[in-house]
PDB file of N, CA and C in Angstrom:
ATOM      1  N   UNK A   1      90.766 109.825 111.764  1.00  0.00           N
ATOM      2  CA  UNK A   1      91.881 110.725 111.761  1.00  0.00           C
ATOM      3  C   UNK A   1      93.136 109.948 111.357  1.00  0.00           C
ATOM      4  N   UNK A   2      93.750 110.567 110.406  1.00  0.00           N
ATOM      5  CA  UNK A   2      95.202 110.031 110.156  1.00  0.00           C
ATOM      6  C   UNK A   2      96.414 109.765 110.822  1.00  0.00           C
ATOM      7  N   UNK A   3      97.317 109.177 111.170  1.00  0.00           N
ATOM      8  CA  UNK A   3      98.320 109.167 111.965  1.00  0.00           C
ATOM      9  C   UNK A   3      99.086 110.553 111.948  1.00  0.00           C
ATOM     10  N   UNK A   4      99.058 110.756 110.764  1.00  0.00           N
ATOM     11  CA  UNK A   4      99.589 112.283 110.392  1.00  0.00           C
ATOM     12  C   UNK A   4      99.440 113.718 111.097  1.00  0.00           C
ATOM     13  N   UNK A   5      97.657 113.670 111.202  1.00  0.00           N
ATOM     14  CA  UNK A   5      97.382 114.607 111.948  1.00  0.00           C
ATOM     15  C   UNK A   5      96.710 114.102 113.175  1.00  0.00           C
ATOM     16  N   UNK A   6      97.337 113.502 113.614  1.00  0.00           N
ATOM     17  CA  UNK A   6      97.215 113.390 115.526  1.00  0.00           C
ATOM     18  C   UNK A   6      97.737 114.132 116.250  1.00  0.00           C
ATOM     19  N   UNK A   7      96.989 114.533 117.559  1.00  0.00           N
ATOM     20  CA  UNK A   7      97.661 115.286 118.542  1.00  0.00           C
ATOM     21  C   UNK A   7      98.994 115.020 118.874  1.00  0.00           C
ATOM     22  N   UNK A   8      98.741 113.558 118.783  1.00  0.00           N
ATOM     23  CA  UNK A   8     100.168 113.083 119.312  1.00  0.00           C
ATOM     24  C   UNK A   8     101.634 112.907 118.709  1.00  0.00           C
ATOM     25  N   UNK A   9     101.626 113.051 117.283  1.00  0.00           N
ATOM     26  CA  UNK A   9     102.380 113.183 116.547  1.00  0.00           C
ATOM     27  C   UNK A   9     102.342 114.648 115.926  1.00  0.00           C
ATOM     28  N   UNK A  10     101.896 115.897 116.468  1.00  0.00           N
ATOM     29  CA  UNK A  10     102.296 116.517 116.361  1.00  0.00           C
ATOM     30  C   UNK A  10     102.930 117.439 117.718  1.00  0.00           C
ATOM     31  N   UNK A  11     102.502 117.399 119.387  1.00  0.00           N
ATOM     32  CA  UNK A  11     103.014 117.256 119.899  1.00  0.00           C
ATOM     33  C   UNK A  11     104.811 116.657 120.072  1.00  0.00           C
ATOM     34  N   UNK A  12     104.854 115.253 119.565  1.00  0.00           N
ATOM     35  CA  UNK A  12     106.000 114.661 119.156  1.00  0.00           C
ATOM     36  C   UNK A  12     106.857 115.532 118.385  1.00  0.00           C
ATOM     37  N   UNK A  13     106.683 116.030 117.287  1.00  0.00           N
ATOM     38  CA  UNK A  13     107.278 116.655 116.663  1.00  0.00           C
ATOM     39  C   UNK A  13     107.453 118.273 116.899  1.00  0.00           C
ATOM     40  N   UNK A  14     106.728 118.898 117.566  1.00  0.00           N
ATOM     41  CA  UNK A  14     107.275 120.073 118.378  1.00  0.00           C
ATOM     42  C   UNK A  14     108.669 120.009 119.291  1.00  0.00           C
ATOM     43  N   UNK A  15     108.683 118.520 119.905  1.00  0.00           N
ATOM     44  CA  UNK A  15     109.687 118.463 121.130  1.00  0.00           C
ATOM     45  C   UNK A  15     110.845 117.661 120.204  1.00  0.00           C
ATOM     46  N   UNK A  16     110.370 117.046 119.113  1.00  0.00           N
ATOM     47  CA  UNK A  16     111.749 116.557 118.280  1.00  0.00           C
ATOM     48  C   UNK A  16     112.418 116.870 117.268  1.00  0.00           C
ATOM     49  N   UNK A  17     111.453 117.544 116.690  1.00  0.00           N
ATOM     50  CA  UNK A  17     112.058 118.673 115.366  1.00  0.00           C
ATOM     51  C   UNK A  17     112.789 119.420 115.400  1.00  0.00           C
ATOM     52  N   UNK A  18     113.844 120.644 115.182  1.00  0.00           N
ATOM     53  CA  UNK A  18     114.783 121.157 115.671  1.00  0.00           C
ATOM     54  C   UNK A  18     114.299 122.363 114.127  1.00  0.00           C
ATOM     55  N   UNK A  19     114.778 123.340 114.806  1.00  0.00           N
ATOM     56  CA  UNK A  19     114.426 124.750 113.822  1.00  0.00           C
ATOM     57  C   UNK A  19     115.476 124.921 112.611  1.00  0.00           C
ATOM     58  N   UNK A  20     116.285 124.149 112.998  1.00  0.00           N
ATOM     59  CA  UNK A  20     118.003 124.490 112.205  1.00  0.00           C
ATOM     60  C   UNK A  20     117.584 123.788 111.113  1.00  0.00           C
ATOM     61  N   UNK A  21     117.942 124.553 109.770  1.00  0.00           N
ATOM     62  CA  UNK A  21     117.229 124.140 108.970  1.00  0.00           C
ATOM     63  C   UNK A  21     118.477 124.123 108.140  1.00  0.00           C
ATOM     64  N   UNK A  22     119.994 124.108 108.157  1.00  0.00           N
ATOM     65  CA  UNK A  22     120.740 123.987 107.739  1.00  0.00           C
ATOM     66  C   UNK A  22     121.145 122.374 106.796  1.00  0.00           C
ATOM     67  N   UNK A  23     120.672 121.420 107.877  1.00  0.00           N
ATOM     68  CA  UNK A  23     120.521 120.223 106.517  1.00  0.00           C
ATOM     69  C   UNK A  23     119.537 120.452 106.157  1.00  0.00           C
ATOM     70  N   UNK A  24     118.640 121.590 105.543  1.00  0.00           N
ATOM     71  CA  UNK A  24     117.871 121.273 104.715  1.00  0.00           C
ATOM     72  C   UNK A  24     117.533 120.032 102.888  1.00  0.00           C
ATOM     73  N   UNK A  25     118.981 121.130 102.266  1.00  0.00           N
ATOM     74  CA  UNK A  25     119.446 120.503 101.044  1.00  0.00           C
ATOM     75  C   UNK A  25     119.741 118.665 101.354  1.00  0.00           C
ATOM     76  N   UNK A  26     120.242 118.857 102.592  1.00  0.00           N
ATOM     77  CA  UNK A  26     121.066 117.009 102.510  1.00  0.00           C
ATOM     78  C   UNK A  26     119.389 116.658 103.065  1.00  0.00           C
ATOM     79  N   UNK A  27     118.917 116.837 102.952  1.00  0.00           N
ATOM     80  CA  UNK A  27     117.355 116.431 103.243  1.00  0.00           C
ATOM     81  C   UNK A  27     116.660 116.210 102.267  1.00  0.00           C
ATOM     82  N   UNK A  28     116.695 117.104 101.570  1.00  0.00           N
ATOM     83  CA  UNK A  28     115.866 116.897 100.095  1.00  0.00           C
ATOM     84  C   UNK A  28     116.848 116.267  99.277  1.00  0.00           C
ATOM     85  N   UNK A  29     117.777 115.941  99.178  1.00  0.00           N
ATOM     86  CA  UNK A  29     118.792 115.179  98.734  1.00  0.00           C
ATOM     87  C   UNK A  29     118.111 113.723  98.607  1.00  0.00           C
ATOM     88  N   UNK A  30     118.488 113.594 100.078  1.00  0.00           N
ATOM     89  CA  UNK A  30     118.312 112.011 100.764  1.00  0.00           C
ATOM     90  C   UNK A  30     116.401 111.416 100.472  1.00  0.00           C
ATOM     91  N   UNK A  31     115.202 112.511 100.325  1.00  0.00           N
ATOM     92  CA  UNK A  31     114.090 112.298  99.921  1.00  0.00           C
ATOM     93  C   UNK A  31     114.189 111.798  98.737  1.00  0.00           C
ATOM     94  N   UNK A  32     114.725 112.669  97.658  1.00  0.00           N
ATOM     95  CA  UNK A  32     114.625 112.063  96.202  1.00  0.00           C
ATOM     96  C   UNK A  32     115.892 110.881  95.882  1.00  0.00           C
ATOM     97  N   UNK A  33     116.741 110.761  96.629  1.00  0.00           N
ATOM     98  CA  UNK A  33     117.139 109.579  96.711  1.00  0.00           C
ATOM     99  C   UNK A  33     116.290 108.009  97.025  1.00  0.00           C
ATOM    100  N   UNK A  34     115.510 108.345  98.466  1.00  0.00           N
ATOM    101  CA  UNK A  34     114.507 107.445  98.501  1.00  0.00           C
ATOM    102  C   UNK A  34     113.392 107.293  97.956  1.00  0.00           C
ATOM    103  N   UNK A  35     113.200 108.007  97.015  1.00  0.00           N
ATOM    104  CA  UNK A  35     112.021 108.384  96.236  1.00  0.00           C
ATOM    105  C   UNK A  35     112.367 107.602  94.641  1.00  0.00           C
ATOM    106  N   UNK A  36     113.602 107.876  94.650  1.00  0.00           N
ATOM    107  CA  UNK A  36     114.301 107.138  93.145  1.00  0.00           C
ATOM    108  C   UNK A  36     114.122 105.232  93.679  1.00  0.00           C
ATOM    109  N   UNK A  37     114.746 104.721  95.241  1.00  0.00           N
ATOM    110  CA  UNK A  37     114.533 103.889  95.259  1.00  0.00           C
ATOM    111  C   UNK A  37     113.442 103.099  95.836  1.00  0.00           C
ATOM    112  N   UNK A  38     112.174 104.073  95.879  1.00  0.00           N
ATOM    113  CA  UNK A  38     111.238 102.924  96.476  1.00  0.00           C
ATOM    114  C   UNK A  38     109.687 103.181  95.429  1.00  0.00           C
ATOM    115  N   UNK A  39     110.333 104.269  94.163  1.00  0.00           N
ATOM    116  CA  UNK A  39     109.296 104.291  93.359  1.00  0.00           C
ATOM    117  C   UNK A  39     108.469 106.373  93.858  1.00  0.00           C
ATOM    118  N   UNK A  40     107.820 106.575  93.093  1.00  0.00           N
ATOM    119  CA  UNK A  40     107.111 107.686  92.984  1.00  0.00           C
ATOM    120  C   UNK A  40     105.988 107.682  93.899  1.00  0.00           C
ATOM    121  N   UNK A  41     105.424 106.628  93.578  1.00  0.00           N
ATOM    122  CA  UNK A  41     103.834 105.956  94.813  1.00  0.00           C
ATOM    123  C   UNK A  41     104.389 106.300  96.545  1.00  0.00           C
ATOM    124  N   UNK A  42     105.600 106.418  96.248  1.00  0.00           N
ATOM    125  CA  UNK A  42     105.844 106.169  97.965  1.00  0.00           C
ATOM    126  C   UNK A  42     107.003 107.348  98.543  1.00  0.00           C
ATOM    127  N   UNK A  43     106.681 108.832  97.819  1.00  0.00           N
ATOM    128  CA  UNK A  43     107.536 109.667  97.800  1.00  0.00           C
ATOM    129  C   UNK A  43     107.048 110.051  99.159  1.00  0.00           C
ATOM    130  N   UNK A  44     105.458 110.089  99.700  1.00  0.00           N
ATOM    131  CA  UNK A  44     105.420 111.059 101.008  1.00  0.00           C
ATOM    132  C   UNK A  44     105.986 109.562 102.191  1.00  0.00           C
ATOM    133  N   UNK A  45     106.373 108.320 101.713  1.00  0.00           N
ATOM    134  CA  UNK A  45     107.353 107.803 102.743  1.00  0.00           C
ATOM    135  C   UNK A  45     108.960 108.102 102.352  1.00  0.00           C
ATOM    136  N   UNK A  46     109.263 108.419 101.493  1.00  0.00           N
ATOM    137  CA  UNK A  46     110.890 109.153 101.208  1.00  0.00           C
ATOM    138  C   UNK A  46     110.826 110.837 101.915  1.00  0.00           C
ATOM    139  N   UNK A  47     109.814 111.372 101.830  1.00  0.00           N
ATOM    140  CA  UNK A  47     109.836 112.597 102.546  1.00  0.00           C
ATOM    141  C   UNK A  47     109.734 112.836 104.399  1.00  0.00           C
ATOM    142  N   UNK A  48     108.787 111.679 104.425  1.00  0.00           N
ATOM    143  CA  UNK A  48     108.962 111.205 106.019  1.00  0.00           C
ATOM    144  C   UNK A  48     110.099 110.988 106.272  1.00  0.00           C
ATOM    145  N   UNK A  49     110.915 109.573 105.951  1.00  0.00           N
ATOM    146  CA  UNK A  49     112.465 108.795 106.411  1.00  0.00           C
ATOM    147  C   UNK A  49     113.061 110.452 105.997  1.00  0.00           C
ATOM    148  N   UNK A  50     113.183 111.217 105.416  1.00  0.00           N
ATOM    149  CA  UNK A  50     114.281 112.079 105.592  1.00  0.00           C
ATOM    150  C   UNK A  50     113.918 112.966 106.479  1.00  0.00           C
ATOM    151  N   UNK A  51     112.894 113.713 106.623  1.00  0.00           N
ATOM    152  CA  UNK A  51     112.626 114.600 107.788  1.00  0.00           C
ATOM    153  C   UNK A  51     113.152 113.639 109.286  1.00  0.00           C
ATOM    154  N   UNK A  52     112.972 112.328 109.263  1.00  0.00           N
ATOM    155  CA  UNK A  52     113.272 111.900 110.331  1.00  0.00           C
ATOM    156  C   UNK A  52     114.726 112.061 110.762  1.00  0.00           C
ATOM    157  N   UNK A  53     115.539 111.467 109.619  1.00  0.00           N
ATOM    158  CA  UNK A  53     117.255 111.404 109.510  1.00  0.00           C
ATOM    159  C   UNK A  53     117.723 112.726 110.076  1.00  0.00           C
ATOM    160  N   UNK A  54     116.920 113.789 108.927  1.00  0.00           N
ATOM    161  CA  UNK A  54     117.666 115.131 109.322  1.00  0.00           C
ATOM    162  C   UNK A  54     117.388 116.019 110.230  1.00  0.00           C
ATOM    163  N   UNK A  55     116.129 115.439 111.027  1.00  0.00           N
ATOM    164  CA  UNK A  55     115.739 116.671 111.931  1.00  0.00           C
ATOM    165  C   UNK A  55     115.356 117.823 111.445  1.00  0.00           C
ATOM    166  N   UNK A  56     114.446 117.519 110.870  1.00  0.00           N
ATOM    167  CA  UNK A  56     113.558 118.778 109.989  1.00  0.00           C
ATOM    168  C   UNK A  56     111.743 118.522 109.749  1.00  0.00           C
ATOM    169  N   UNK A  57     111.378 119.355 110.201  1.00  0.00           N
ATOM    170  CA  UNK A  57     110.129 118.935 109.959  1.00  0.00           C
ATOM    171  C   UNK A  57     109.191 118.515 108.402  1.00  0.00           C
ATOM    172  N   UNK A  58     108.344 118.024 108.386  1.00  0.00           N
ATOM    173  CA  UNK A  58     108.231 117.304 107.218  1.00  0.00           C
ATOM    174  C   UNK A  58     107.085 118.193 106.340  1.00  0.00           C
ATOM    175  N   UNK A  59     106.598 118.756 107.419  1.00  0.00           N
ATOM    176  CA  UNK A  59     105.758 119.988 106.490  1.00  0.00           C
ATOM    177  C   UNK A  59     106.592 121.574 106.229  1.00  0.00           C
ATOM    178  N   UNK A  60     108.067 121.448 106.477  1.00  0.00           N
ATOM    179  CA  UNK A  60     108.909 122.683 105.952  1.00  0.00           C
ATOM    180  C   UNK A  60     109.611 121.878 104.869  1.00  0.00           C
ATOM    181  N   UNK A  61     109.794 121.015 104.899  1.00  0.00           N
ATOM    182  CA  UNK A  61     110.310 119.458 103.829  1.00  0.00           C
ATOM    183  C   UNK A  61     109.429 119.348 102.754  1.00  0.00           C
ATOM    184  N   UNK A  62     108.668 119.603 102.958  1.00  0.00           N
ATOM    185  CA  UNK A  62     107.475 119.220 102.316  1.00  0.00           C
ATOM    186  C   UNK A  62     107.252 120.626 101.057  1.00  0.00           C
ATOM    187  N   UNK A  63     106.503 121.340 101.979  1.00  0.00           N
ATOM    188  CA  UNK A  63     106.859 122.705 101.202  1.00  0.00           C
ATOM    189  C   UNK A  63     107.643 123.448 100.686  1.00  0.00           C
ATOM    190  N   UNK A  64     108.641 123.223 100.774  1.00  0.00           N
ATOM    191  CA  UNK A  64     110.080 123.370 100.226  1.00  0.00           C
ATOM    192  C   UNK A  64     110.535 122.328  98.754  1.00  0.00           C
ATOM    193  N   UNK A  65     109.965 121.425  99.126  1.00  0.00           N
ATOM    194  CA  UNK A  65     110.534 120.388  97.963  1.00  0.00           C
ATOM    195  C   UNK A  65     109.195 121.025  96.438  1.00  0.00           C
ATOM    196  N   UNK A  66     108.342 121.817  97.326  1.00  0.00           N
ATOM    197  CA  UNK A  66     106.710 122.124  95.868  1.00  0.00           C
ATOM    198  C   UNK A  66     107.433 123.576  96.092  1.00  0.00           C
ATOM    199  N   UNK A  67     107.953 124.578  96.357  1.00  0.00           N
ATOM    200  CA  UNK A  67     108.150 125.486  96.166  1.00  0.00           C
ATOM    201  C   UNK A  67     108.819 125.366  94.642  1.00  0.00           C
ATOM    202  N   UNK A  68     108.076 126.485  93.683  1.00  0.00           N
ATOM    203  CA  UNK A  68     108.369 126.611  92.433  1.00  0.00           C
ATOM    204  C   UNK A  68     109.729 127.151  91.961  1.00  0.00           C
ATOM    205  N   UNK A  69     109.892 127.943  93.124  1.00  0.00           N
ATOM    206  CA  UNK A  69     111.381 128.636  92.987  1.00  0.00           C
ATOM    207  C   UNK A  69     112.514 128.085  93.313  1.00  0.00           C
ATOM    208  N   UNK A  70     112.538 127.111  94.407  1.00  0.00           N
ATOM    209  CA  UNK A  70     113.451 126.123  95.133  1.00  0.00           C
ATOM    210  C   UNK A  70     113.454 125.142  93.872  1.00  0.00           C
ATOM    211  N   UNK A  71     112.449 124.778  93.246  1.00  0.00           N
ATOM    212  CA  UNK A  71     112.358 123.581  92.421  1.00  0.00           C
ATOM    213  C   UNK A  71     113.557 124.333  90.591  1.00  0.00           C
ATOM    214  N   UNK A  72     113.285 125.445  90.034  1.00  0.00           N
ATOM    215  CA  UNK A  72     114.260 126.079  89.546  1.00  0.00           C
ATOM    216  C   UNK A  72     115.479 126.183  89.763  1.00  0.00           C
ATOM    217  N   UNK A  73     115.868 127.119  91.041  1.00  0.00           N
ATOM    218  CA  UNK A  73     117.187 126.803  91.548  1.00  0.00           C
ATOM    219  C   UNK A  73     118.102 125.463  92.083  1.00  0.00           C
ATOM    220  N   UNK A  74     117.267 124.663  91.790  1.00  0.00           N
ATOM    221  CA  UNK A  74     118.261 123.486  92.017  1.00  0.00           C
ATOM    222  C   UNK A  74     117.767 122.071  91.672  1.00  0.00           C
ATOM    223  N   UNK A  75     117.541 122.646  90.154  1.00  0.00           N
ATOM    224  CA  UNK A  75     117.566 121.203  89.255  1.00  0.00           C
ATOM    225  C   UNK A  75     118.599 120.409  89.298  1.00  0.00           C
ATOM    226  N   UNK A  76     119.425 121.088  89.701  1.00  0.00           N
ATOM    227  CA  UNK A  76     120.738 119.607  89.485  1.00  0.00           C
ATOM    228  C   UNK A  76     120.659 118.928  90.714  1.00  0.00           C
ATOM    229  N   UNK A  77     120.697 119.584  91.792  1.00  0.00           N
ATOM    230  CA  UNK A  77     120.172 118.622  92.789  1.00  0.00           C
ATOM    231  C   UNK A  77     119.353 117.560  92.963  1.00  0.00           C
ATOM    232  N   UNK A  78     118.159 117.876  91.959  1.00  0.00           N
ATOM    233  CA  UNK A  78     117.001 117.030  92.017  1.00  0.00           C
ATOM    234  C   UNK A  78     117.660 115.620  90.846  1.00  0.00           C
ATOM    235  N   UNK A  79     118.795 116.214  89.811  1.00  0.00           N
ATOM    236  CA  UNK A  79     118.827 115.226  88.853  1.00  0.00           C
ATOM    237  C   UNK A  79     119.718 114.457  89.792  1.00  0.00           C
ATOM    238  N   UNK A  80     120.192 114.317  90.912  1.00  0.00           N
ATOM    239  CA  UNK A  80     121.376 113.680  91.297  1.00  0.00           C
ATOM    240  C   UNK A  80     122.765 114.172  91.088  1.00  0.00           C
ATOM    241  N   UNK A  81     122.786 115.822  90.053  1.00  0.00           N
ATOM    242  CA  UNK A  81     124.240 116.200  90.193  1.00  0.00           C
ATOM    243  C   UNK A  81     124.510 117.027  91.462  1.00  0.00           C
ATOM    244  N   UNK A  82     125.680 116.971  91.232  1.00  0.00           N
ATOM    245  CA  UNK A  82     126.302 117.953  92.088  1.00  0.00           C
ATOM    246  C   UNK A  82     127.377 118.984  91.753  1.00  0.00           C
ATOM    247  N   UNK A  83     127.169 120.138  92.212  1.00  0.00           N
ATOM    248  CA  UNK A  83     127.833 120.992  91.534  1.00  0.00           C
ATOM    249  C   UNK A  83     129.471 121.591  92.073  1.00  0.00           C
TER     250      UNK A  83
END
């Protein structure tokens, strides 16, 4: 079994995750930021470190960053602009 899907780390993350999903964007921000600096190979550890930072869970992080429609609406985000 993976560290990923352990009881215990998901337990953990019921009691530490928080529903507010308002930093979402500064979340996926801060992923493809760490994703620019630690390489492509190591994006599901840039998607972890930010779910951690922002208090967001990493499988709404997760699915959100492959959503086809989220991924449209905010190409500039993903290029590093800002609007």
């Amino acid at each position: 079994m993976t560290l990923r899907k352990s009881s215990f780390i998901k337990n953990y993350k019921r009691k530490a995750v928080s529903s507010n999903l308002n930093n979402l964007h500064d979340a996926i921000r801060y992923a493809f930021m760490l994703t620019d600096q630690y390489g492509i190979t190591k994006i599901d550890r840039a998607i972890s470190e930010a779910s951690i930072k922002y208090n967001i869970d990493e499988d709404t992080l997760r699915s959100t960053i492959n959503n086809e429609d989220f991924i449209i609406e905010n190409l500039s985000l993903m290029k590093g602009n800002t609007k």
